[in-house]
C-alpha atoms as a PDB file:
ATOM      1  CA  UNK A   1      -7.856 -16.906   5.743  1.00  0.00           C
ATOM      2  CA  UNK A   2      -7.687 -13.739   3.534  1.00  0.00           C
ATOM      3  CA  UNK A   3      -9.508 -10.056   3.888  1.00  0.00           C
ATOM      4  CA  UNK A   4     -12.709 -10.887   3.132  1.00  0.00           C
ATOM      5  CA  UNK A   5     -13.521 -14.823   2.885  1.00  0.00           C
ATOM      6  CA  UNK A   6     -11.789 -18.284   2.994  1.00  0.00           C
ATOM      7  CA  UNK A   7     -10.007 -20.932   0.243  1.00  0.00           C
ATOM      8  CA  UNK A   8     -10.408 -24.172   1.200  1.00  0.00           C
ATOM      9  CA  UNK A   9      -8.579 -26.878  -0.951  1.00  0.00           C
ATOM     10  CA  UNK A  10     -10.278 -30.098  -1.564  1.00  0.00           C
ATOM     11  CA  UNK A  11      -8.133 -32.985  -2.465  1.00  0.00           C
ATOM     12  CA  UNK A  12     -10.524 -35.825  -3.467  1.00  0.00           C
ATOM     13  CA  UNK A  13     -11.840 -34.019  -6.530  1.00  0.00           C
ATOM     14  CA  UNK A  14      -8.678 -31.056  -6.987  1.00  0.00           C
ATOM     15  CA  UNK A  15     -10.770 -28.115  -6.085  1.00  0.00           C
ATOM     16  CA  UNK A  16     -10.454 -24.950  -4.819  1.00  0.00           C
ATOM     17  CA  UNK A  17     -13.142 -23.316  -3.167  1.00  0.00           C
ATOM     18  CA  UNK A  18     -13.679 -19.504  -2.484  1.00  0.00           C
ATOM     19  CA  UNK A  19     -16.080 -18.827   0.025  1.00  0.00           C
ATOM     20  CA  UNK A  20     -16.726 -14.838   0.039  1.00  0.00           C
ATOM     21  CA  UNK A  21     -17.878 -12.747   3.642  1.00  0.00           C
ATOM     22  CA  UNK A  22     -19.789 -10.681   1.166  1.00  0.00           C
ATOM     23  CA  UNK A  23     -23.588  -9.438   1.756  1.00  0.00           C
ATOM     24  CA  UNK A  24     -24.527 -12.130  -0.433  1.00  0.00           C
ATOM     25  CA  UNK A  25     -22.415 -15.094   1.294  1.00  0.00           C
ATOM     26  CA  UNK A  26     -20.905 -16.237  -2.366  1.00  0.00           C
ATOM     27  CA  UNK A  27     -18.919 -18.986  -3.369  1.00  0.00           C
ATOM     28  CA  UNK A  28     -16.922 -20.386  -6.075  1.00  0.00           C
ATOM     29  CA  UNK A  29     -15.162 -22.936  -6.952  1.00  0.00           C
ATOM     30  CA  UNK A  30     -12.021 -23.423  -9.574  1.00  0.00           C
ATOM     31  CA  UNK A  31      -9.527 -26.480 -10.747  1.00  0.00           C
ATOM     32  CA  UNK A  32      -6.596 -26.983  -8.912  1.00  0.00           C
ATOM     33  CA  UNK A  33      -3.803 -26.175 -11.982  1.00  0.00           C
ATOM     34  CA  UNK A  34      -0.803 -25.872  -9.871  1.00  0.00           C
ATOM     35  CA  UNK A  35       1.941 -28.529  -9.536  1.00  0.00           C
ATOM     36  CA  UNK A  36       5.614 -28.759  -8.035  1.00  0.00           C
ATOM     37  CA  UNK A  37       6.746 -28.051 -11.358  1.00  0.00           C
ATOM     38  CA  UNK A  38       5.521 -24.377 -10.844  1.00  0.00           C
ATOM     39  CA  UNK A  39       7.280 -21.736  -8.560  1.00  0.00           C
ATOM     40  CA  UNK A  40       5.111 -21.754  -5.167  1.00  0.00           C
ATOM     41  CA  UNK A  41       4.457 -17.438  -6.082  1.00  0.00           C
ATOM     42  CA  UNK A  42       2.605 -18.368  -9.092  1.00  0.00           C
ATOM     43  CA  UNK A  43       1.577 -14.464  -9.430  1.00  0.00           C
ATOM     44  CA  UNK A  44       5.111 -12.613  -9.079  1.00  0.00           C
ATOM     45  CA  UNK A  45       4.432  -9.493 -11.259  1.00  0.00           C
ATOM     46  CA  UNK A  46       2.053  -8.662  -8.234  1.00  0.00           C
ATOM     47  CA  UNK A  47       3.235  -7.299  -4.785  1.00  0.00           C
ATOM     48  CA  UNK A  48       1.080  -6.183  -2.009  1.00  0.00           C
ATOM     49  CA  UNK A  49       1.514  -5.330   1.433  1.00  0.00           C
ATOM     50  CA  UNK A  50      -0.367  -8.635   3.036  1.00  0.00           C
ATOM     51  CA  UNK A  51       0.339 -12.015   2.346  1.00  0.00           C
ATOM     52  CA  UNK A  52       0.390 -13.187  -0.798  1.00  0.00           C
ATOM     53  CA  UNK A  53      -1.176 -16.633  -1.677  1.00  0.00           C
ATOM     54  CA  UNK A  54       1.085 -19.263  -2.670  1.00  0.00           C
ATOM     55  CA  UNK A  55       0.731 -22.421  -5.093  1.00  0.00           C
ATOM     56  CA  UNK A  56      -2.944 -23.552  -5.890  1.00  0.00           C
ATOM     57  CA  UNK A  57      -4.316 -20.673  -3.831  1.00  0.00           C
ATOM     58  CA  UNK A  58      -2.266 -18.099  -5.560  1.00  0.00           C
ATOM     59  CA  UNK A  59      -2.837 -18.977  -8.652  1.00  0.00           C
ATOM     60  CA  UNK A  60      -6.420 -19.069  -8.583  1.00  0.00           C
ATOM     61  CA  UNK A  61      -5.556 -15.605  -6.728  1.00  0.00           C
ATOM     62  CA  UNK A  62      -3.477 -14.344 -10.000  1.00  0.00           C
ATOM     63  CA  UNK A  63      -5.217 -16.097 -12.919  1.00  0.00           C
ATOM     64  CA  UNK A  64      -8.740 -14.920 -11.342  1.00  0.00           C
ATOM     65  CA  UNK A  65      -9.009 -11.456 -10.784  1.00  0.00           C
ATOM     66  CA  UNK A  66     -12.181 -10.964  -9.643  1.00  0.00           C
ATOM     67  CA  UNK A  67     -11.324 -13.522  -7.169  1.00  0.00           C
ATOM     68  CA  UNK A  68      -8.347 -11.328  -6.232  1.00  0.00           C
ATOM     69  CA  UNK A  69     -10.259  -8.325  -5.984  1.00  0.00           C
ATOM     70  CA  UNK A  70     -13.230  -9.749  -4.024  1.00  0.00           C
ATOM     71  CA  UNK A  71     -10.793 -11.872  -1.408  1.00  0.00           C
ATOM     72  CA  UNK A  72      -8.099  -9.374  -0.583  1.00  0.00           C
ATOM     73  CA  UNK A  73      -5.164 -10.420   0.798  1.00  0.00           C
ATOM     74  CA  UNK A  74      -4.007 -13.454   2.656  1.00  0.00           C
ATOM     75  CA  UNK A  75      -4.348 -12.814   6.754  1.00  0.00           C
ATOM     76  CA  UNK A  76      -2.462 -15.486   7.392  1.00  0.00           C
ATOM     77  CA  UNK A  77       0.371 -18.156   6.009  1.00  0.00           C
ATOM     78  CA  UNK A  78      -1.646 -21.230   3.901  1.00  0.00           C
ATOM     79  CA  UNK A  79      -2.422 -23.766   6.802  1.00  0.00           C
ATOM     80  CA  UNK A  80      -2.645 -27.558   5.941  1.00  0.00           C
ATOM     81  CA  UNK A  81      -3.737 -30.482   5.573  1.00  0.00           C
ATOM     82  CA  UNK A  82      -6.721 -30.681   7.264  1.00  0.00           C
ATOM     83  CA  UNK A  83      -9.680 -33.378   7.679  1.00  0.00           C
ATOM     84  CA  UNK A  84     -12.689 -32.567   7.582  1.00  0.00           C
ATOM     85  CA  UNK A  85     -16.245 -34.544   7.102  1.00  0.00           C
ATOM     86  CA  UNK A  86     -17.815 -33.928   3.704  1.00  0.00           C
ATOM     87  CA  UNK A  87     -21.190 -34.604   3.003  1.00  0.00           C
ATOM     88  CA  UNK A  88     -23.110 -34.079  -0.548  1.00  0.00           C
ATOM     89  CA  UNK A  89     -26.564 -33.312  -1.393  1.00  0.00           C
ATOM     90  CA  UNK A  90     -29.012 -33.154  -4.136  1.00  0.00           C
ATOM     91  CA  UNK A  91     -28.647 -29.300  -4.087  1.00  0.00           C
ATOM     92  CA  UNK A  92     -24.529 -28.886  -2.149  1.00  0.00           C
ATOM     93  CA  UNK A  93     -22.721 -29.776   0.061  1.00  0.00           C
ATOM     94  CA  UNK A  94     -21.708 -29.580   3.557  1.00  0.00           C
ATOM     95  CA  UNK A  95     -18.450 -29.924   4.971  1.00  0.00           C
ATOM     96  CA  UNK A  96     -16.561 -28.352   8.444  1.00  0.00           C
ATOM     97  CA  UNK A  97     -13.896 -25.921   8.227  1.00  0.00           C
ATOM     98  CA  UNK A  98     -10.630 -26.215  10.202  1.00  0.00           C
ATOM     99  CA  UNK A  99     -12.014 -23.716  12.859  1.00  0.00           C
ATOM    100  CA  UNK A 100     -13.013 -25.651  15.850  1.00  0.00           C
ATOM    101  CA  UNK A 101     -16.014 -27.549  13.290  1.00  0.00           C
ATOM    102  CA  UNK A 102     -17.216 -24.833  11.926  1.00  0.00           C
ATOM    103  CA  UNK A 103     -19.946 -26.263   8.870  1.00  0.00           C
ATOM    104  CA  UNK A 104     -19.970 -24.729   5.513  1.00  0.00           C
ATOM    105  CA  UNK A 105     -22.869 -25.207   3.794  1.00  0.00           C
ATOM    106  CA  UNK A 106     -22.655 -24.241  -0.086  1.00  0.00           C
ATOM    107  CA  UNK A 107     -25.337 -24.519  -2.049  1.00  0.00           C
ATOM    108  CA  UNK A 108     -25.820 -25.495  -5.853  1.00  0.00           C
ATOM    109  CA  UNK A 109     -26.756 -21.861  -6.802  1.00  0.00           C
ATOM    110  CA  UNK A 110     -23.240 -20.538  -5.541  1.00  0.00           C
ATOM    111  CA  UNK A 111     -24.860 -18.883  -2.310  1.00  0.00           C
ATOM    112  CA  UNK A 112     -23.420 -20.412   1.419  1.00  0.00           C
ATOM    113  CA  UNK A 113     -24.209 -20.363   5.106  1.00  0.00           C
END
């Protein structure tokens, strides 16, 4: 959980997906460039006062700063693995969250409900 929206790491195709609480209910998705080989603070030439996002979700925090800027900080320590259903569709997907079955529902034009 960060400031202002979710990540949400998908292991079956190496995603990471940014879902923003902004008017618009955006979200994004990036490739999942981190390995073992890398430190876990992939972004340590920036400090903050929150959390700060560590392997896949920090980088895509550090290398994407618009990202950054839009998600805020982390509210809480990366929590994982989770299952969840997944379910794709001409025009998204729809999968539940790890909050009690909470469905996301992202759409093919980057908008979600």
């Amino acid at each position: 959980m960060f400031e202002r929206g979710t990540m949400f790491w998908r292991e079956d195709d190496k995603k990471i997906i940014v879902v923003l609480n902004d008017t618009l209910r955006t979200w994004s998705a990036y490739d999942d460039t981190w390995s073992s080989a890398l430190p876990e603070d992939t972004c340590p030439g920036v400090s903050l006062a929150g959390i700060k996002p560590k392997r896949g979700f920090g980088k895509v925090w550090c290398e994407q700063a618009s990202v950054r800027a839009k998600i805020g900080a982390a509210t809480s320590p990366e929590q994982g693995p989770y299952l969840g259903s997944l379910q794709r569709f001409e025009r998204g997907e729809m999968f539940t969250g790890p909050e009690g079955g909470l469905v996301y529902v992202l759409f093919n034009d980057g908008k979600w409900e």
